[in-house]
C-alpha atoms as a PDB file:
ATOM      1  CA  UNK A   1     -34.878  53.404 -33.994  1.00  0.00           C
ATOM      2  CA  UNK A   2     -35.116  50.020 -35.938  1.00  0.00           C
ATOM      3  CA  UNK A   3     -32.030  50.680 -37.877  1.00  0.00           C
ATOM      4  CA  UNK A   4     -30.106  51.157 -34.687  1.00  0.00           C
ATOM      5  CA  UNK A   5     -31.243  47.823 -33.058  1.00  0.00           C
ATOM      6  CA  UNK A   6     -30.354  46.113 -36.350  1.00  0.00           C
ATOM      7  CA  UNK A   7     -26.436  47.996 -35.930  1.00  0.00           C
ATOM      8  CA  UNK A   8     -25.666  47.254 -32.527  1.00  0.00           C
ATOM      9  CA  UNK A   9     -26.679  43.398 -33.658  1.00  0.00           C
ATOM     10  CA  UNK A  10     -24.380  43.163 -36.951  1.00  0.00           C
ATOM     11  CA  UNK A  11     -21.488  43.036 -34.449  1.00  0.00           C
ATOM     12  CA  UNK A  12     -23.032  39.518 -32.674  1.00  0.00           C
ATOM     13  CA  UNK A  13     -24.256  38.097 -35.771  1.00  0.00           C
ATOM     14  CA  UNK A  14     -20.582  38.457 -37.466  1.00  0.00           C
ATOM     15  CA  UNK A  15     -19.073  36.667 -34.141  1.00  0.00           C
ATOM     16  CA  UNK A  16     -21.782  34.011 -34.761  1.00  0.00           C
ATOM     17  CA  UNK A  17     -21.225  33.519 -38.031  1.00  0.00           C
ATOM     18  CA  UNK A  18     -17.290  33.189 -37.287  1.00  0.00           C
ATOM     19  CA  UNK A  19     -17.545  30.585 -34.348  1.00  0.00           C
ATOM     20  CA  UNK A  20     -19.842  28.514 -35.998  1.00  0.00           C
ATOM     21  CA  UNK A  21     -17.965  28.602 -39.515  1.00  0.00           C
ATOM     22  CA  UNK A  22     -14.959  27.857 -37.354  1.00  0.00           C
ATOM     23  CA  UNK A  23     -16.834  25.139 -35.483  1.00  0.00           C
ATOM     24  CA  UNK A  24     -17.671  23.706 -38.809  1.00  0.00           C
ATOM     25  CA  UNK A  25     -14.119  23.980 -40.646  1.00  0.00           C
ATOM     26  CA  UNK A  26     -12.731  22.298 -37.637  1.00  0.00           C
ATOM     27  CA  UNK A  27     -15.025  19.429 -37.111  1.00  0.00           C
ATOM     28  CA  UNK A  28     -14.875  19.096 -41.534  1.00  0.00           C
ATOM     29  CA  UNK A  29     -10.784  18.689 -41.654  1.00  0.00           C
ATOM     30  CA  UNK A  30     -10.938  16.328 -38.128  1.00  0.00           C
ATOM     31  CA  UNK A  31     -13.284  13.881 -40.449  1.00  0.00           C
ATOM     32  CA  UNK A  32     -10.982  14.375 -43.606  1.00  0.00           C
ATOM     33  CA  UNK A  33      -7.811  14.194 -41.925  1.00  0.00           C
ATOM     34  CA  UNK A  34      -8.395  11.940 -39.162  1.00  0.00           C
ATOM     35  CA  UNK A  35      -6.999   8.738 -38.852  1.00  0.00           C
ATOM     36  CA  UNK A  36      -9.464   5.635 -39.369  1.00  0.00           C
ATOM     37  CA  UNK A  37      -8.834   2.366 -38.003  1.00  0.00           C
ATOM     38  CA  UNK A  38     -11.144  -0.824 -36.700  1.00  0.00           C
ATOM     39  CA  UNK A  39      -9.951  -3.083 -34.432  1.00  0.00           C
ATOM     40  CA  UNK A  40     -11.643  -5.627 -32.625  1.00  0.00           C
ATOM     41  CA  UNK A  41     -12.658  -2.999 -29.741  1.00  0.00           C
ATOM     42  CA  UNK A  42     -12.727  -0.487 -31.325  1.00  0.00           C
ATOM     43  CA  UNK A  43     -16.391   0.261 -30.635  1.00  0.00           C
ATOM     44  CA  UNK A  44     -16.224  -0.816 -27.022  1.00  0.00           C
ATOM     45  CA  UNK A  45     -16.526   2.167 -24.232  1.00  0.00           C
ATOM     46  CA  UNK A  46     -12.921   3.462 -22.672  1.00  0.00           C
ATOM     47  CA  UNK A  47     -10.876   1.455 -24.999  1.00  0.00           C
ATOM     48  CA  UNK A  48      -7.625   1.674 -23.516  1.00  0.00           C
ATOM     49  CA  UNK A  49      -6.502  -1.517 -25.110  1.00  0.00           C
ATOM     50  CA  UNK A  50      -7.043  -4.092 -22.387  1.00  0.00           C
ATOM     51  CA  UNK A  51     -10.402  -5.808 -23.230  1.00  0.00           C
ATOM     52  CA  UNK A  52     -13.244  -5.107 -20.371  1.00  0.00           C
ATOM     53  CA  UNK A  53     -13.397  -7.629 -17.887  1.00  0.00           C
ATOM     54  CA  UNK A  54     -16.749  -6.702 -15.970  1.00  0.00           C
ATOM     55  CA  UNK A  55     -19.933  -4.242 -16.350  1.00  0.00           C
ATOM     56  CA  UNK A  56     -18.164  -0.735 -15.260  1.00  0.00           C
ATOM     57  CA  UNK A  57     -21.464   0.609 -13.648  1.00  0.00           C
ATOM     58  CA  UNK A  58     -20.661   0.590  -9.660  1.00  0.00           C
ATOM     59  CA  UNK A  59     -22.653   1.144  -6.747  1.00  0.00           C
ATOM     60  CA  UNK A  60     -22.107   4.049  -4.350  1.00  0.00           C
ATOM     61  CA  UNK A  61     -23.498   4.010  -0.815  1.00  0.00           C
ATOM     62  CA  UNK A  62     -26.014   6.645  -0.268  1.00  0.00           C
ATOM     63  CA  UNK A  63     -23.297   7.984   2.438  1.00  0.00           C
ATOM     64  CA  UNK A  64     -20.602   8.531  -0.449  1.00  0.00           C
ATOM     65  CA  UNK A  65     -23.068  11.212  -1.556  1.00  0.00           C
ATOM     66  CA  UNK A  66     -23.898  12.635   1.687  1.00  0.00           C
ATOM     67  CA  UNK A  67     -19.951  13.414   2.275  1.00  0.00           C
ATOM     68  CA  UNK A  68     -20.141  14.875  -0.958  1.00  0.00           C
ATOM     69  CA  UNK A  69     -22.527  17.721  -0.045  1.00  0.00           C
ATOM     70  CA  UNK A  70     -20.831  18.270   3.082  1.00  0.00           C
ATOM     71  CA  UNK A  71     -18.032  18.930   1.221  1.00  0.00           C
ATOM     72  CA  UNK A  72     -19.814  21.316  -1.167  1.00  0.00           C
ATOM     73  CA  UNK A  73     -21.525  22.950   1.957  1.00  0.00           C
ATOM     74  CA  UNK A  74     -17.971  23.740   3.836  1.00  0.00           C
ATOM     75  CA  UNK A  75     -16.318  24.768   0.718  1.00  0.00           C
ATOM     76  CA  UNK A  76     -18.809  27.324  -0.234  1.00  0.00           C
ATOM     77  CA  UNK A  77     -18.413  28.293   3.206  1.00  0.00           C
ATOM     78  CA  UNK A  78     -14.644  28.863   2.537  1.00  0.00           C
ATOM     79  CA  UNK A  79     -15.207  30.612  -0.195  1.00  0.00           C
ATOM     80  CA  UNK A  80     -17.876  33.301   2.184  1.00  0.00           C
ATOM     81  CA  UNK A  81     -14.812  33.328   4.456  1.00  0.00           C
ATOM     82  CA  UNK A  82     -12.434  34.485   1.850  1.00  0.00           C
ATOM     83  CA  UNK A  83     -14.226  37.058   0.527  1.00  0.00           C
ATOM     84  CA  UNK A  84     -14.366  37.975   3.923  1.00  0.00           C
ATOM     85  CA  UNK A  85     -10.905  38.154   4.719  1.00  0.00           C
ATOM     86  CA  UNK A  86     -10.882  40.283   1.553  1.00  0.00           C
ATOM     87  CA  UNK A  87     -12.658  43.326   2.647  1.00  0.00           C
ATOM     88  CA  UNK A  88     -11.880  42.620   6.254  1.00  0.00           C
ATOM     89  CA  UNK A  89     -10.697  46.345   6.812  1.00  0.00           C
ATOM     90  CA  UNK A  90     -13.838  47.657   4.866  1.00  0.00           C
ATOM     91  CA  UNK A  91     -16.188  45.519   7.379  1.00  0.00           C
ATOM     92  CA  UNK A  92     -14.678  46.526  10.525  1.00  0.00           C
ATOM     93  CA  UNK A  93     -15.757  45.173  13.759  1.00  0.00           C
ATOM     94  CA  UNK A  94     -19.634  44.421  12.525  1.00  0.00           C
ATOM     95  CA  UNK A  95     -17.917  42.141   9.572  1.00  0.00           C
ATOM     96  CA  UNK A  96     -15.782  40.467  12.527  1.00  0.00           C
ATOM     97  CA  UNK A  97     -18.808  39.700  14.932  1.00  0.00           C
ATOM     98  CA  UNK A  98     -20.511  38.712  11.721  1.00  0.00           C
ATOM     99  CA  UNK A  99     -18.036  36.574  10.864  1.00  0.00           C
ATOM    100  CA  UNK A 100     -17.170  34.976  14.109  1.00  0.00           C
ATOM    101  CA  UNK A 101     -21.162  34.143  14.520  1.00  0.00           C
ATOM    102  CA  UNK A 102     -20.897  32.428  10.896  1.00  0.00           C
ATOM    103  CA  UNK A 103     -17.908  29.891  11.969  1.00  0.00           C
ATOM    104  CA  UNK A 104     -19.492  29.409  15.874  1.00  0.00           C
ATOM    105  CA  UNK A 105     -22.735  28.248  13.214  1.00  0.00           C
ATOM    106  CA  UNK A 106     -20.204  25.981  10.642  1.00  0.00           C
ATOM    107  CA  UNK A 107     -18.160  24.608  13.891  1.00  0.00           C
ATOM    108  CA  UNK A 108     -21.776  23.462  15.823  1.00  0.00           C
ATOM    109  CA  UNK A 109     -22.635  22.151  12.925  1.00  0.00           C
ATOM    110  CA  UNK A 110     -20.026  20.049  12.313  1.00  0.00           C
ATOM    111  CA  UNK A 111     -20.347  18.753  15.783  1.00  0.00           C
ATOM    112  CA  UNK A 112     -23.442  18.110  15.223  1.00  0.00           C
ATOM    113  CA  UNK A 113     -22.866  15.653  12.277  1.00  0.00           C
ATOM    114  CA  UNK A 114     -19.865  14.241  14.089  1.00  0.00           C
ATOM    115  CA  UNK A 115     -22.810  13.709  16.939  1.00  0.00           C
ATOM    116  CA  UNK A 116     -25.452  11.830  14.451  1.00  0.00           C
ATOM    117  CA  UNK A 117     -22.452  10.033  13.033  1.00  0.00           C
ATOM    118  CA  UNK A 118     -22.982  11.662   9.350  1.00  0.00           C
ATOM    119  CA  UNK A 119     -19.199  11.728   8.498  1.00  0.00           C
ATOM    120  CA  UNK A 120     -18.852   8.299   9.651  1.00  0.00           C
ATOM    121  CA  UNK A 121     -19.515   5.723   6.446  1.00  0.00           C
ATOM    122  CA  UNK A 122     -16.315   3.281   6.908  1.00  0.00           C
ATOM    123  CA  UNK A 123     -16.027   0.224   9.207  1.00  0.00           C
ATOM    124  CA  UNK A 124     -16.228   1.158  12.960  1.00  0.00           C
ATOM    125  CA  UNK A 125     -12.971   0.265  14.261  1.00  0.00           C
ATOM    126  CA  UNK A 126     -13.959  -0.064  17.888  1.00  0.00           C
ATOM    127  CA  UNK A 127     -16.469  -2.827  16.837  1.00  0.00           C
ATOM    128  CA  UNK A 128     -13.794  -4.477  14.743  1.00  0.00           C
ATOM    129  CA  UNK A 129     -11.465  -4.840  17.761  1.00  0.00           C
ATOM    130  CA  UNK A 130     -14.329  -5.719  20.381  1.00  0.00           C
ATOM    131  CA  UNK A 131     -15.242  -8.876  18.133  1.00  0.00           C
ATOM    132  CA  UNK A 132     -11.757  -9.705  17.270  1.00  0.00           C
ATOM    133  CA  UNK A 133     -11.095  -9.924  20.750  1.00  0.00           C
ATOM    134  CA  UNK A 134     -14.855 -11.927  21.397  1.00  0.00           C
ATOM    135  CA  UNK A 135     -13.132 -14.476  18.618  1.00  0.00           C
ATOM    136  CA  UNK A 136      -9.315 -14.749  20.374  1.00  0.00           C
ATOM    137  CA  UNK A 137     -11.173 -15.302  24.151  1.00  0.00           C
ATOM    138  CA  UNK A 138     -13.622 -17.668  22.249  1.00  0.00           C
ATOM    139  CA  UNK A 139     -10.824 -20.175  20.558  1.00  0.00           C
ATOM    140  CA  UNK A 140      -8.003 -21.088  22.914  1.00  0.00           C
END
């Protein structure tokens, strides 16, 4: 019984030892044959050639990430539909009431974010114009 474990392993172990000798050959000649030079930013991070001009680490609003997840959240919810649409003739009408309850669900709850004003993270447009008109009746 312990000789058989060790058989059906020899197969693995052979594959292991494979990848990582490959892993290792390949990683070897890119150090031997690679080219080696050192300029002046050379060590700097994405050098592209133009020298950096500011710190590259950026602030996101908290709402970039929030439109993120919605995004994740409605294109998993693609993805459900698809496989729906898939084995729509295998679900009959059960899988079509399902699946029209699942998209009333994703549609209210889109209104529903549209309602709290989750999707909006930009400049509101309407306020723009009402003070752009306050300044033009303001200044004759």
């Amino acid at each position: 019984m312990l000789l058989e474990q060790n058989l059906t392993l020899i197969p693995f172990i052979i594959f292991a030892f494979i990848a990582i000798s490959i892993v290792g050959l390949l990683i070897g000649l890119s150090y031997f044959l690679g080219e080696r030079h050192k300029e002046k930013t050379t060590d700097e991070p994405y050098e592209s050639g133009i020298p950096p001009t500011s710190d590259a680490r950026l602030r996101f609003s908290s709402n970039f990430y929030i439109i993120a997840m919605f995004f994740v959240i409605f294109d998993l919810d693609a993805a459900f539909i698809m496989l729906w649409a898939v084995s729509f003739r295998e679900l009959g009408l059960p899988g079509y009431i399902g699946i029209l309850i699942f998209i009333f669900v994703l549609i209210m709850l889109l209104i529903y974010e549209l309602s709290i004003g989750a999707l909006d993270f930009g400049p509101n447009g309407k306020k723009i114009l009402k003070y752009k008109s306050k300044i033009k009746s303001n200044h004759p």
